[in-house]
Protein backbone atom coordinates (compact mmCIF):
# COMPACT_ATOMS: atom_id res chain seq x y z
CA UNK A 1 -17.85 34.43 59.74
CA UNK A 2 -16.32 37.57 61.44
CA UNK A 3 -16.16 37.68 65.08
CA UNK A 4 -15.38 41.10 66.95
CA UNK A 5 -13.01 41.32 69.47
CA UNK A 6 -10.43 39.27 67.04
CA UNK A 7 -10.01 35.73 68.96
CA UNK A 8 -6.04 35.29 69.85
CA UNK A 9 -3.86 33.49 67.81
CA UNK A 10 -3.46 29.68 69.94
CA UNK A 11 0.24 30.17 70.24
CA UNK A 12 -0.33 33.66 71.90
CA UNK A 13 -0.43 34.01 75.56
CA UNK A 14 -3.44 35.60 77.03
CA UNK A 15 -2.11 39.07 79.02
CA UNK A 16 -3.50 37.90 82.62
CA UNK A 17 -7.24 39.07 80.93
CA UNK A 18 -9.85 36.75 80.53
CA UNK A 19 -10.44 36.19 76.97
CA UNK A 20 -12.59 38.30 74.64
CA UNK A 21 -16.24 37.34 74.21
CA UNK A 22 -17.10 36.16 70.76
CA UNK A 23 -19.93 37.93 69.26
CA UNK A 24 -22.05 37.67 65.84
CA UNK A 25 -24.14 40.18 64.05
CA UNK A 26 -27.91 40.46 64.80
CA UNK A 27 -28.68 38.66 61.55
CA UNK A 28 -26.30 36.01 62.28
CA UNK A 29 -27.70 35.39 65.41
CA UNK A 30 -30.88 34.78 63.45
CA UNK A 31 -29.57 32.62 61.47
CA UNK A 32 -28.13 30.41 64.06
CA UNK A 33 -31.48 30.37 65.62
CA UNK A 34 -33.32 30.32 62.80
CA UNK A 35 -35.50 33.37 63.44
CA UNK A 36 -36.41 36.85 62.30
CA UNK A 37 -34.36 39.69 62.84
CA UNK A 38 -37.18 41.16 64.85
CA UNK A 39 -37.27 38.00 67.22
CA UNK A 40 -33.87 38.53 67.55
CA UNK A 41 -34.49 41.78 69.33
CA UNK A 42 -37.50 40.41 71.16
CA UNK A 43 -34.77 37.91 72.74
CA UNK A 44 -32.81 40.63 73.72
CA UNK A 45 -35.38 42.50 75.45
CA UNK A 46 -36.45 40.04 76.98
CA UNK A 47 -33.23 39.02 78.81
CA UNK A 48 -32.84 35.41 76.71
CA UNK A 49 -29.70 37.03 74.82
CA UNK A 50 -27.17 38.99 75.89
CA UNK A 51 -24.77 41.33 73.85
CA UNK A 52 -22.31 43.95 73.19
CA UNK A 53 -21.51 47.39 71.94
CA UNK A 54 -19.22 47.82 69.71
CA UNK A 55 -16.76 50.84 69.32
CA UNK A 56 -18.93 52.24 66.31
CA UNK A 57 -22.34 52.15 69.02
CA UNK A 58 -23.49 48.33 66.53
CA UNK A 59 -24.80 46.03 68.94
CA UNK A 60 -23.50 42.12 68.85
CA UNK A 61 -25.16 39.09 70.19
CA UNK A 62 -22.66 36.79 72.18
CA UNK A 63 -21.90 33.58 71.18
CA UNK A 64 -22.48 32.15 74.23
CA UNK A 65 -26.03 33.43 75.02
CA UNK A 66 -26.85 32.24 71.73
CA UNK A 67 -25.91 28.30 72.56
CA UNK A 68 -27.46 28.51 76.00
CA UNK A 69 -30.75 29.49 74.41
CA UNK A 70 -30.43 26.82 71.86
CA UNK A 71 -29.71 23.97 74.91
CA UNK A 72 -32.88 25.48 76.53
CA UNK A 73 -34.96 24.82 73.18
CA UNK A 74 -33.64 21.80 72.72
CA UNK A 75 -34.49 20.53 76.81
CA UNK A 76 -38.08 22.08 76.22
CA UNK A 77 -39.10 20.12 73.01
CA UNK A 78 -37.66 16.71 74.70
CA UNK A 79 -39.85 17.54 77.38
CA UNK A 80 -42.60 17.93 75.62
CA UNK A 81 -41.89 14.65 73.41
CA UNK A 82 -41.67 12.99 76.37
CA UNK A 83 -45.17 14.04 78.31
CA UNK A 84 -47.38 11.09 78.02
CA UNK A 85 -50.55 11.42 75.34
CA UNK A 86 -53.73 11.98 77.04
């Protein structure tokens, strides 16, 4: 897996900058969430993942919005396990 910005080396020092978001493809992202490219994009629109522009204009999903929205899948169906049967 190829992650854009390039993650710094651990024995590098970080320049005073926080460190650079790490980022996957649209169809990576769909793969960790185990979608459709198209629901991908839904996401997107609809606020529930963030991303990036690259250099060359491609658009990236972050990392991070990608786990959050997996946590908040994951809370939802334990919820719903848990709701008594009528």
């Amino acid at each position: 897996m190829v992650y854009w910005p390039p993650v710094t080396k651990p024995d590098e020092e970080p320049r005073g900058e926080q460190p650079p978001a790490r980022s996957v493809f649209i169809n990576e992202a769909a793969s960790l969430l185990g979608v459709s490219r198209r629901t991908v994009y839904y996401r997107i629109r609809e606020g529930q993942l963030r991303t990036v522009r690259t250099r060359c204009g491609s658009q990236r999903v972050l990392i991070e919005s990608v786990e959050a929205l997996l946590r908040a899948e994951m809370a939802a169906r334990l919820r719903r396990a848990q709701r008594p049967s009528r």
